[in-house]
Protein backbone atom coordinates (compact mmCIF):
# COMPACT_ATOMS: atom_id res chain seq x y z
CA UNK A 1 -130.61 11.76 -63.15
CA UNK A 2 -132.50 8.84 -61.36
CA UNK A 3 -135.37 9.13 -64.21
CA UNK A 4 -133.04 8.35 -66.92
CA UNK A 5 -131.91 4.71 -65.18
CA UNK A 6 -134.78 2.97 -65.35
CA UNK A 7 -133.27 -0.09 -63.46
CA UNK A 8 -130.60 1.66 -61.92
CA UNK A 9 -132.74 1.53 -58.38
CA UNK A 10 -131.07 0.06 -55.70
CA UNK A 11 -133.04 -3.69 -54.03
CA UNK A 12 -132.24 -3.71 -50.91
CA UNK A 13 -133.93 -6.61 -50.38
CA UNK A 14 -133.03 -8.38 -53.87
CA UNK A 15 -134.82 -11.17 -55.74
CA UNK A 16 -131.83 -13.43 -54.73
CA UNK A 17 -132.23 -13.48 -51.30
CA UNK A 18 -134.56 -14.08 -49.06
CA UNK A 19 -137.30 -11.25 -48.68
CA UNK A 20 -137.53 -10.88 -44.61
CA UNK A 21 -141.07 -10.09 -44.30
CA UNK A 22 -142.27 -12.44 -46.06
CA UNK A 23 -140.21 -15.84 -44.35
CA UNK A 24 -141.96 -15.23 -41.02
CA UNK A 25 -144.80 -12.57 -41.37
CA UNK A 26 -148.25 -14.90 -41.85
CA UNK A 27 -150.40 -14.12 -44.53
CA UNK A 28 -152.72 -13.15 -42.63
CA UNK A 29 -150.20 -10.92 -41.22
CA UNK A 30 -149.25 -9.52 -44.33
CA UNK A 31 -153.02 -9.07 -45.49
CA UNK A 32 -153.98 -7.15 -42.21
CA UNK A 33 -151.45 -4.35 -42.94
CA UNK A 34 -151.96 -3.97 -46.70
CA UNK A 35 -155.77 -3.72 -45.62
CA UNK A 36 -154.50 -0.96 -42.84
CA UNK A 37 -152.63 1.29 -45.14
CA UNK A 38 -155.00 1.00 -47.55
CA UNK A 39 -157.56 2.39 -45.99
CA UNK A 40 -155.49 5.13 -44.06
CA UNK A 41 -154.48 6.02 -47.71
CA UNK A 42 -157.78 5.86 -49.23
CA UNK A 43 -157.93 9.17 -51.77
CA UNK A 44 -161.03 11.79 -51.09
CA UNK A 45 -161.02 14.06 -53.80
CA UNK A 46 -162.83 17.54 -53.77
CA UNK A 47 -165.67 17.86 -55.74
CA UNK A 48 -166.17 19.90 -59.03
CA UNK A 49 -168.38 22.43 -57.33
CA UNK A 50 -165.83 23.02 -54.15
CA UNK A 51 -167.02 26.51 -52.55
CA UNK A 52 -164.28 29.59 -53.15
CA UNK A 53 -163.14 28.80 -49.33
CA UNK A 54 -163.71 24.77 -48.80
CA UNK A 55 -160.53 22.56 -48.33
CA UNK A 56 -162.58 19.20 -47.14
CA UNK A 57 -166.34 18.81 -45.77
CA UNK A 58 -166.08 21.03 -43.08
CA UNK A 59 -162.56 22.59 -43.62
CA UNK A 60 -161.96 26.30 -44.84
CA UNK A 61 -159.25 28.24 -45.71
CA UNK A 62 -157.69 31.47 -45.99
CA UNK A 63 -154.46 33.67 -47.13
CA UNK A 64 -153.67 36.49 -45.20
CA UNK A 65 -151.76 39.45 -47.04
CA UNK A 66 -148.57 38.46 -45.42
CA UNK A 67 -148.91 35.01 -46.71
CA UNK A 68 -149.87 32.97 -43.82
CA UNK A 69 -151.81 30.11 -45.49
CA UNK A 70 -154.15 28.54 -42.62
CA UNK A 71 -156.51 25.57 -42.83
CA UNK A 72 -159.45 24.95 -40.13
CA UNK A 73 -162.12 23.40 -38.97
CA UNK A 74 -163.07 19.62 -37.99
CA UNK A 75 -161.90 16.93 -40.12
CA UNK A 76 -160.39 15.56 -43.23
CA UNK A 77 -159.02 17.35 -46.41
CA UNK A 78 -159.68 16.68 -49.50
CA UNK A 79 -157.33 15.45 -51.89
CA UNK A 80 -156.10 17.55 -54.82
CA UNK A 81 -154.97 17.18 -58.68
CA UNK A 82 -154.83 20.90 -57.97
CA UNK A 83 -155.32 22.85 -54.71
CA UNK A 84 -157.38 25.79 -54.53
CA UNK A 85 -155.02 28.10 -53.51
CA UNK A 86 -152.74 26.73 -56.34
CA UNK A 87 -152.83 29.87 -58.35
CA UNK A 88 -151.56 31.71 -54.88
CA UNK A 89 -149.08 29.20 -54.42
CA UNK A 90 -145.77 32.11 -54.95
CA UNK A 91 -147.56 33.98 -52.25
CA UNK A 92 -147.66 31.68 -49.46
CA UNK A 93 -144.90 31.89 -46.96
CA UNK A 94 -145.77 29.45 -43.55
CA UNK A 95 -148.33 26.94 -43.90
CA UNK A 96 -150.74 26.10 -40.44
CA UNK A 97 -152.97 23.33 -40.30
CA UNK A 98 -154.80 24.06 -37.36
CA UNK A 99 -156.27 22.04 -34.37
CA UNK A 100 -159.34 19.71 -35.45
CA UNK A 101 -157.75 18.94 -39.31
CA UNK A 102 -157.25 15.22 -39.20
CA UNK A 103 -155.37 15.13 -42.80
CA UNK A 104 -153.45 16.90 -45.38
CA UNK A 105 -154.75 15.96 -48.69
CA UNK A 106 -153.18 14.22 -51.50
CA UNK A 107 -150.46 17.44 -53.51
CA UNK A 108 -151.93 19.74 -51.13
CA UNK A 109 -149.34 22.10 -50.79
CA UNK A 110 -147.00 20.58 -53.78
CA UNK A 111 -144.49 23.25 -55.18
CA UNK A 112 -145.07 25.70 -52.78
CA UNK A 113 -141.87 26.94 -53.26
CA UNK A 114 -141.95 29.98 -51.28
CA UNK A 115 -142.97 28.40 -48.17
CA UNK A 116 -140.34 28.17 -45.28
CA UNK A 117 -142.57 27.22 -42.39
CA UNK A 118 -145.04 24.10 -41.47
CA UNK A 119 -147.53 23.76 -39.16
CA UNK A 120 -149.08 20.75 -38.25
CA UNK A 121 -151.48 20.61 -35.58
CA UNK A 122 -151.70 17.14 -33.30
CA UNK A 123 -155.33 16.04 -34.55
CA UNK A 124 -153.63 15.67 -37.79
CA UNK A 125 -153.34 11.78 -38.69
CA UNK A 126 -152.95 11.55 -42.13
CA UNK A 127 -150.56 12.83 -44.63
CA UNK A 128 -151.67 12.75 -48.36
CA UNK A 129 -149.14 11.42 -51.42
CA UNK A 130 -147.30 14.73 -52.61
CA UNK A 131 -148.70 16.64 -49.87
CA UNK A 132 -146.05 18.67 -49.58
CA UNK A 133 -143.22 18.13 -52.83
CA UNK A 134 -141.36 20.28 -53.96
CA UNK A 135 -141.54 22.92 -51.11
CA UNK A 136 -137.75 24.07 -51.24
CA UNK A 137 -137.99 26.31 -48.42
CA UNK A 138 -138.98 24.34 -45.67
CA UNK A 139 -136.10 23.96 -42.69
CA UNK A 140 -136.92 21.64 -41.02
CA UNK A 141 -140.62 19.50 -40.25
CA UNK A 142 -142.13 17.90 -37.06
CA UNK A 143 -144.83 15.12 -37.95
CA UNK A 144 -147.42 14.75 -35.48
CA UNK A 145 -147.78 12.02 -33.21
CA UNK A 146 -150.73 9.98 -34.38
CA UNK A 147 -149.40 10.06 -38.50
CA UNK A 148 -148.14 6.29 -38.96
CA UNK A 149 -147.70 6.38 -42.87
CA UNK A 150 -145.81 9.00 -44.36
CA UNK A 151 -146.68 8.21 -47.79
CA UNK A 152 -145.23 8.10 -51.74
CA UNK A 153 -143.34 11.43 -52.17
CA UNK A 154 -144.65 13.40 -49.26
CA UNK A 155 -141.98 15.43 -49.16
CA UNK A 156 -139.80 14.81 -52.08
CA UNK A 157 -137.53 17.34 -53.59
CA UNK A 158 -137.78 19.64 -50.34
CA UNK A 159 -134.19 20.69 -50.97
CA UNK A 160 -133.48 23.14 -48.31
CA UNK A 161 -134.84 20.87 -45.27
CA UNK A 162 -132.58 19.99 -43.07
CA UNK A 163 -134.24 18.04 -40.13
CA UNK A 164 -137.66 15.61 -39.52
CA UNK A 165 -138.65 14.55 -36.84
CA UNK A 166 -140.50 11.34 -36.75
CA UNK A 167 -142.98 10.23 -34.51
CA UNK A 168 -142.71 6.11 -32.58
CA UNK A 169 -146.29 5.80 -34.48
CA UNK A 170 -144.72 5.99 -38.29
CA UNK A 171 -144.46 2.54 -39.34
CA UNK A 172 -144.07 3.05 -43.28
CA UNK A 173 -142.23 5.21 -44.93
CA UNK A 174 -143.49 5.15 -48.40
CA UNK A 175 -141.52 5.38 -51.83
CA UNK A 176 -139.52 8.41 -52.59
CA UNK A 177 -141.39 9.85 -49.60
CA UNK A 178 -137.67 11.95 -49.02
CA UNK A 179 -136.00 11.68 -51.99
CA UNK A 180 -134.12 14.54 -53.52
CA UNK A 181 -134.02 16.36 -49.50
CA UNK A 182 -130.27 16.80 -50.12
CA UNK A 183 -129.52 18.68 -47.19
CA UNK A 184 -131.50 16.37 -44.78
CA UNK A 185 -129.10 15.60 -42.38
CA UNK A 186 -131.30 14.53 -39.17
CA UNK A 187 -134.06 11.88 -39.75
CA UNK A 188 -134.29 9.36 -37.04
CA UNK A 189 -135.83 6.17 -37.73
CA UNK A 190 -139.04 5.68 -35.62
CA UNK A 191 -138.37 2.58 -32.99
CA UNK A 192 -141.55 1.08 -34.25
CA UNK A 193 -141.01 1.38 -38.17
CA UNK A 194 -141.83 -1.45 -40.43
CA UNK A 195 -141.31 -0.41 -43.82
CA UNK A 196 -139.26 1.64 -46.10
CA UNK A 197 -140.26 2.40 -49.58
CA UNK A 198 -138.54 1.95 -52.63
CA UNK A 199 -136.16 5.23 -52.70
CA UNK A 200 -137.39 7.28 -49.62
CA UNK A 201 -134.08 8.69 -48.95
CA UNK A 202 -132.36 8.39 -52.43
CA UNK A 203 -129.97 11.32 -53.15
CA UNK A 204 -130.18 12.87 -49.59
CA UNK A 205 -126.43 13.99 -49.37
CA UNK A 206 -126.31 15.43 -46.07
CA UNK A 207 -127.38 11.78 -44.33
CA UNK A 208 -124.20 10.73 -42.36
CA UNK A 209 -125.17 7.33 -40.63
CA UNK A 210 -128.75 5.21 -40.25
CA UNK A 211 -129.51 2.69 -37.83
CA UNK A 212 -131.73 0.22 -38.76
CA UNK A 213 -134.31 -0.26 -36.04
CA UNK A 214 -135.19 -3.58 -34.46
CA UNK A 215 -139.15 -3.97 -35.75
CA UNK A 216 -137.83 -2.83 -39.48
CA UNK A 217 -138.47 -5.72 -41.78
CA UNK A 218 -138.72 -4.50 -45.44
CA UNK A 219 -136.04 -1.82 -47.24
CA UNK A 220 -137.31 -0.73 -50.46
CA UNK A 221 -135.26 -0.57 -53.91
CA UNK A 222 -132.80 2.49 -53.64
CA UNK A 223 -134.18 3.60 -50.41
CA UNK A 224 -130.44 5.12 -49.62
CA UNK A 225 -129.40 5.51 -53.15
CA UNK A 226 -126.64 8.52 -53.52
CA UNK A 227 -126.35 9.25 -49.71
CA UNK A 228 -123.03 10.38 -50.48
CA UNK A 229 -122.01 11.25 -47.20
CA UNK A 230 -123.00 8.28 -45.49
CA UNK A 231 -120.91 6.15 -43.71
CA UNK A 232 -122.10 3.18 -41.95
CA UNK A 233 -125.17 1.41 -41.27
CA UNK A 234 -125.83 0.06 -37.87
CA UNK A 235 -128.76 -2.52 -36.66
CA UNK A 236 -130.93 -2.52 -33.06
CA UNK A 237 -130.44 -5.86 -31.50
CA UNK A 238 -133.30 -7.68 -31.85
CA UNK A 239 -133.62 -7.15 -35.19
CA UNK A 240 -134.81 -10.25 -37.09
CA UNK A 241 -133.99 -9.48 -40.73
CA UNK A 242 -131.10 -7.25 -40.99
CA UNK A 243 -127.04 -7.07 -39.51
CA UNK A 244 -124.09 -4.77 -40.21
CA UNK A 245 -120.19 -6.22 -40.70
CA UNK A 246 -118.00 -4.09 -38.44
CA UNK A 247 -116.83 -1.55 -41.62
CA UNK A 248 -120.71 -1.06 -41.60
CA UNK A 249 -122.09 -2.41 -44.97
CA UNK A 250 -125.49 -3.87 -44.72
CA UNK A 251 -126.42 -7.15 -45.46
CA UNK A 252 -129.74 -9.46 -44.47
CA UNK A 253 -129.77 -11.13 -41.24
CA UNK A 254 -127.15 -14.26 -41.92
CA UNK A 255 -125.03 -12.24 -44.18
CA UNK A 256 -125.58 -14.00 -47.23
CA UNK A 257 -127.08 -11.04 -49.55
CA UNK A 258 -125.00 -7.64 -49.10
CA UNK A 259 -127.66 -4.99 -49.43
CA UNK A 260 -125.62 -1.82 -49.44
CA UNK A 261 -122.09 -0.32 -49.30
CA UNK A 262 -121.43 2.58 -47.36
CA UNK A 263 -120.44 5.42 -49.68
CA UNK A 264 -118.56 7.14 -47.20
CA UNK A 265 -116.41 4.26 -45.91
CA UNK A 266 -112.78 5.08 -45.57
CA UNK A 267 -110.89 2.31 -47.11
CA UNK A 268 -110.77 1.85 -50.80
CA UNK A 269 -110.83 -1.70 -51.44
CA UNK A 270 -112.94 -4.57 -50.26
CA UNK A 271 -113.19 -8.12 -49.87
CA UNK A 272 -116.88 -9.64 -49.51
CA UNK A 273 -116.79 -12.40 -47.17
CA UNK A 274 -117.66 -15.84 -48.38
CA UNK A 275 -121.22 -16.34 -46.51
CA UNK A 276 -122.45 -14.41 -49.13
CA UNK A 277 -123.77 -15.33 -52.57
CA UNK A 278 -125.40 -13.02 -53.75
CA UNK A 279 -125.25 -8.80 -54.11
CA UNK A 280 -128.20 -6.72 -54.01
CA UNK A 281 -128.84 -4.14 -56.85
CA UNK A 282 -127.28 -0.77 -56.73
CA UNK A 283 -125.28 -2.25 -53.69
CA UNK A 284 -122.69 -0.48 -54.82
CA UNK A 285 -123.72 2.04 -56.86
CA UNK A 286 -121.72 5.46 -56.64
CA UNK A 287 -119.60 4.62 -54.19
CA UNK A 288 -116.24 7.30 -55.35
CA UNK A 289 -114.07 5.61 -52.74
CA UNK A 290 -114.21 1.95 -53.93
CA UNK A 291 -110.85 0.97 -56.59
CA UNK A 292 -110.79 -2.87 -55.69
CA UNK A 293 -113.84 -5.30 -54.99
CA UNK A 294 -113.19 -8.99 -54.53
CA UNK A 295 -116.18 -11.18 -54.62
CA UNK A 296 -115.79 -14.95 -53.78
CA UNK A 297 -116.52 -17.72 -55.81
CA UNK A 298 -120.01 -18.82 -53.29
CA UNK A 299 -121.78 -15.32 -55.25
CA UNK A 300 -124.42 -16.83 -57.77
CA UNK A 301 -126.25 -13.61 -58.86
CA UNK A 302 -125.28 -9.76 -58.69
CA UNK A 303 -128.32 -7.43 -59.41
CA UNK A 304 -128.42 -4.86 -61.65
CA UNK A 305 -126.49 -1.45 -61.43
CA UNK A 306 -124.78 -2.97 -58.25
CA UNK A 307 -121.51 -0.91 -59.92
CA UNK A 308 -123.09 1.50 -61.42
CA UNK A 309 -121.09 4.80 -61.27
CA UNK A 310 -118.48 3.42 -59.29
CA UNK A 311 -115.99 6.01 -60.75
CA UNK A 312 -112.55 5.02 -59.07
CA UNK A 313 -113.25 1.22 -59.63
CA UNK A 314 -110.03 -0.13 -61.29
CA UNK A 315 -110.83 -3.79 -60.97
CA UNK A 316 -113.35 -6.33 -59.92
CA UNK A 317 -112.51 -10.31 -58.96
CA UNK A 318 -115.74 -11.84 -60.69
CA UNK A 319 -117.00 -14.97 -59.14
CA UNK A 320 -116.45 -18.18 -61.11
CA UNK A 321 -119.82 -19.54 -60.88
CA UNK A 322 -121.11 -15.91 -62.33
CA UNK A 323 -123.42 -16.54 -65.76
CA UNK A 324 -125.69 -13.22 -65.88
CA UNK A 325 -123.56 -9.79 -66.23
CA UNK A 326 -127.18 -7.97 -65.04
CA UNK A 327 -127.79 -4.95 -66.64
CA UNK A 328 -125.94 -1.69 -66.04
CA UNK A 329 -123.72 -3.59 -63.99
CA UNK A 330 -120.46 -1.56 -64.49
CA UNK A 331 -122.65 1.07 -66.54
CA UNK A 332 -120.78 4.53 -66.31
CA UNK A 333 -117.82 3.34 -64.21
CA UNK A 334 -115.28 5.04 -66.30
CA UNK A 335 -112.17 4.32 -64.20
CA UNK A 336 -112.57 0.19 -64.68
CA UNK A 337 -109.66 -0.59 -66.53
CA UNK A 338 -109.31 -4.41 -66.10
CA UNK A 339 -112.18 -7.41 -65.54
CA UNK A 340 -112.07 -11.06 -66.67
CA UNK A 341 -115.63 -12.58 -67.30
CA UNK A 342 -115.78 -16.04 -65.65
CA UNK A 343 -116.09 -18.95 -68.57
CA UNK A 344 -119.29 -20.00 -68.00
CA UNK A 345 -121.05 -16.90 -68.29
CA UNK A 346 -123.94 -17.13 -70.87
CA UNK A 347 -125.62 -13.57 -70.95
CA UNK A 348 -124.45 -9.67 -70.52
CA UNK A 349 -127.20 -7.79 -70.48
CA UNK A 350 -128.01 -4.62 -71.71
CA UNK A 351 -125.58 -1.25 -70.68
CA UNK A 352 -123.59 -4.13 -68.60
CA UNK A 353 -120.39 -1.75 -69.72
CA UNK A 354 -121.58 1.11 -71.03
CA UNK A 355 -119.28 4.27 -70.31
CA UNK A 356 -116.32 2.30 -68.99
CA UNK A 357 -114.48 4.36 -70.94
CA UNK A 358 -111.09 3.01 -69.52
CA UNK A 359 -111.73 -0.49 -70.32
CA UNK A 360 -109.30 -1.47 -73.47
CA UNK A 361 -109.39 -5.21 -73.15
CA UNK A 362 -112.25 -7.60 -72.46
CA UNK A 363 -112.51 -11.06 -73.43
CA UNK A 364 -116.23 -12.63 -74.04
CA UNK A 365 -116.62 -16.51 -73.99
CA UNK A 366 -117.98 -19.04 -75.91
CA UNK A 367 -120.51 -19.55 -73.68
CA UNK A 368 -122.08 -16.37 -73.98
CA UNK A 369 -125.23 -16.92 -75.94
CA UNK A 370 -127.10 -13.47 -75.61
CA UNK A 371 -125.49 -9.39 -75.56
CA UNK A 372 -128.01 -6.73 -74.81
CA UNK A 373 -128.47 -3.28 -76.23
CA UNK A 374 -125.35 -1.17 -75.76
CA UNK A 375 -123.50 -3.64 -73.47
CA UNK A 376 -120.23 -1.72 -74.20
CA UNK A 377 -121.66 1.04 -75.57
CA UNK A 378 -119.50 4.10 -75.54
CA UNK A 379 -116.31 2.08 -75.17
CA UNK A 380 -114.17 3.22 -78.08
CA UNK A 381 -111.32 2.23 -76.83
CA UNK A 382 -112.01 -1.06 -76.24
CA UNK A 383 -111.11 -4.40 -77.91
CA UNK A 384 -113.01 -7.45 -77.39
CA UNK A 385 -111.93 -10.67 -78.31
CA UNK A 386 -114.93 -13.36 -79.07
CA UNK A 387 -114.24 -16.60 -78.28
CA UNK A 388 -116.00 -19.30 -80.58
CA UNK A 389 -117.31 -16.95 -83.11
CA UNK A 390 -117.66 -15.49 -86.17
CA UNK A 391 -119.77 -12.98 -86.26
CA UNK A 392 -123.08 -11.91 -83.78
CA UNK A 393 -125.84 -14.40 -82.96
CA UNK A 394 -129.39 -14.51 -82.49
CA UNK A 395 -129.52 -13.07 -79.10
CA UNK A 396 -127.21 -10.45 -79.60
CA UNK A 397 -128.49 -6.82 -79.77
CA UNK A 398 -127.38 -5.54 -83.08
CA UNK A 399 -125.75 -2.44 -80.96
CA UNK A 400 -124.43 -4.62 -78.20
CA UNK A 401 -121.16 -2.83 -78.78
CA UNK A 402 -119.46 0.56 -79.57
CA UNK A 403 -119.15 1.54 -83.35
CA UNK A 404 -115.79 2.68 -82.68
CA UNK A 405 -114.53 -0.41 -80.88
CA UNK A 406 -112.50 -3.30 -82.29
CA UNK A 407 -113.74 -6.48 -82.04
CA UNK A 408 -111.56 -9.71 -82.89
CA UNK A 409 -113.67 -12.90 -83.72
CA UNK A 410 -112.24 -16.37 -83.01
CA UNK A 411 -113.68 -18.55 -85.81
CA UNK A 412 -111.05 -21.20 -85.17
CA UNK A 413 -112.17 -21.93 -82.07
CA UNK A 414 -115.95 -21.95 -83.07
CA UNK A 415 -115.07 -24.58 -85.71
CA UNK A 416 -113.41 -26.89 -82.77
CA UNK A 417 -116.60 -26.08 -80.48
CA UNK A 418 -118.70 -27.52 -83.11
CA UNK A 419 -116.84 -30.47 -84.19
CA UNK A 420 -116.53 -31.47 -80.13
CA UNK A 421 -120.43 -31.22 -80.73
């Protein structure tokens, strides 16, 4: 599960590349907005002494015995640690926010489980953090023209919802504000979106294709993370910080950082082409159909997890100029049989191999001056031969490898490294 990979998440804009927004967007620019979603986000929350029926200042509502949940009046919401109709939540079935309700406060309706219908009236502007999480049974969802933020896991984990339909005013679409909908198979991008939060669509199976409008300038970490059925990327002309090759992988706008792979594409190898040098994190990640990647020698950095749970990966061309293995790189990509690591590579970091459970050979260089925490953990097959060494170093995790594995040290050629020295 995503919770257990703590740097798993895929950067789609990585800290190797050039960040878009931030190359031609003024600061003044960039200030403007924060200040703008701020205070559209600002939280509101009910008092202690909130009256039996009150939902916001001049909001009420009620449950009708066939477990219609309606909200009314003029105004905002407030925002909720826990709703008051929280105890009721197994009895409400549709959910109406009625004309003159500018917001939906923050977990308003989160883990309503039993609900299968939303309402949202027109006046409504404002959509709270977790207004609406885990509600499994919604179908499908129709945000109101006038909401331009739909904010940090609005509607995560809504598992049964098929279909959103996005107003032209969105123009964020905050982190993990989707994630977990994995049957969402309709979710056009607004034209005028700006923004996409770290994860807003990760593990949405059903998501075949996304174009990338033209006024997009920022993609979050792991915003598409475990689309499995998602084949191609495609980008508006016009847009300034984005482009798609013609297998549609996304990269930035001069195709020098790849930012995601496909996971649906329908060849099984690839060769990245040699404008770019460097690979975002997760790029790759759980992508079934990949066995061969060849990266070119002008890639200086590939992010963490960029292989991660690439399970019919046999083998992997590693760029000569290569000196961080990130971490998790390979993690869990049990089919990886063969990979040489480039001689100048000075750290692997932590879980680099962990769980390539068909790797039986792997050579570390001298060079390499620092091992993380199970590198090749859970590789008991493996041998690894040290070169320059006789035993660990400072800088090596004292479970940088598995118990089980063999590992052959090379204190010949240590004792020829130092005397050159």
């Amino acid at each position: 599960m995503i919770t257990a990979l703590p740097i798993l998440l895929a950067c789609l804009l990585c800290a190797c590349g050039s960040t878009a927004a931030q190359t031609e967007t003024t600061t003044e620019q960039m200030q403007a907005q924060t200040q703008a979603v701020t205070e559209v986000q600002t939280a509101d929350y009910a008092p202690d002494s909130l009256a039996e029926d009150a939902c916001g200042r001049a909001l009420t509502w009620r449950l009708s015995s066939g477990g219609t949940l309606t909200v009314e009046g003029e105004g905002a919401m407030y925002d909720f640690h826990s709703a008051p109709w929280s105890a009721d939540r197994e009895k409400i079935r549709r959910i109406v926010i009625e004309s003159g309700v500018t917001s939906v406060g923050e977990n308003a309706f989160a883990g309503c489980e039993k609900a299968y219908e939303l309402q949202l009236s027109d006046t409504v502007q404002r959509l709270g953090t977790g207004a609406f999480s885990g509600c499994t049974a919604f179908s499908s969802v129709r945000i109101p023209s006038g909401v331009e933020v739909v904010p940090e896991r609005c509607f995560e984990g809504c598992s049964q919802m098929w279909s959103v339909t996005l107003p032209d005013t969105v123009i964020e679409i905050g982190r993990r504000a989707f994630n977990l909908c994995d049957r969402l198979s309709e979710a056009k991008l607004p034209q005028n979106l700006e923004r996409i939060g770290d994860e807003a669509f990760a593990f949405c199976d059903r998501l075949y294709s996304c174009r990338i409008p033209a006024s997009l300038s920022q993609i979050g970490r792991g915003a598409f993370l475990h689309c499995t059925r998602l084949s191609h990327f495609s980008v508006a002309d016009g847009n300034a910080y984005f482009s798609a090759d013609s297998r549609g992988v996304l990269y930035d706008k001069n195709q020098t950082v790849l930012l995601a792979f496909p996971y649906r594409s329908d060849e099984s190898s690839y060769t990245i082409p040699d404008s770019v040098t460097c690979i975002g994190e997760g790029a790759f990640a759980y992508c079934d159909v990949l066995r061969r990647v060849t990266i070119p020698d002008t890639v200086r950095a590939i992010e963490a997890s960029a292989f991660y749970n690439c399970n019919n990966l046999e083998s992997v061309t590693l760029p000569q100029d290569l000196t961080v293995i990130a971490e998790n790189l390979f993690s869990n990509s049990e089919n990886l049989r063969e990979i040489e690591l480039p001689s100048g590579v000075t750290e692997i970091r932590a879980g680099a191999f962990s769980g390539c459970t068909s790797l039986e050979e792997i050579t570390i260089p001298a060079s390499v001056s620092v091992i993380g925490s199970n590198a090749f953990g859970n590789c008991a097959q493996l041998t690894v031969h040290v070169e320059g060494k006789e035993v660990a170093v400072d800088g090596w995790d004292v479970y940088w490898v598995d118990p089980n594995a063999t590992v052959e040290w090379n204190a010949e050629l240590q004792t020829e490294t130092e005397t050159q020295a």
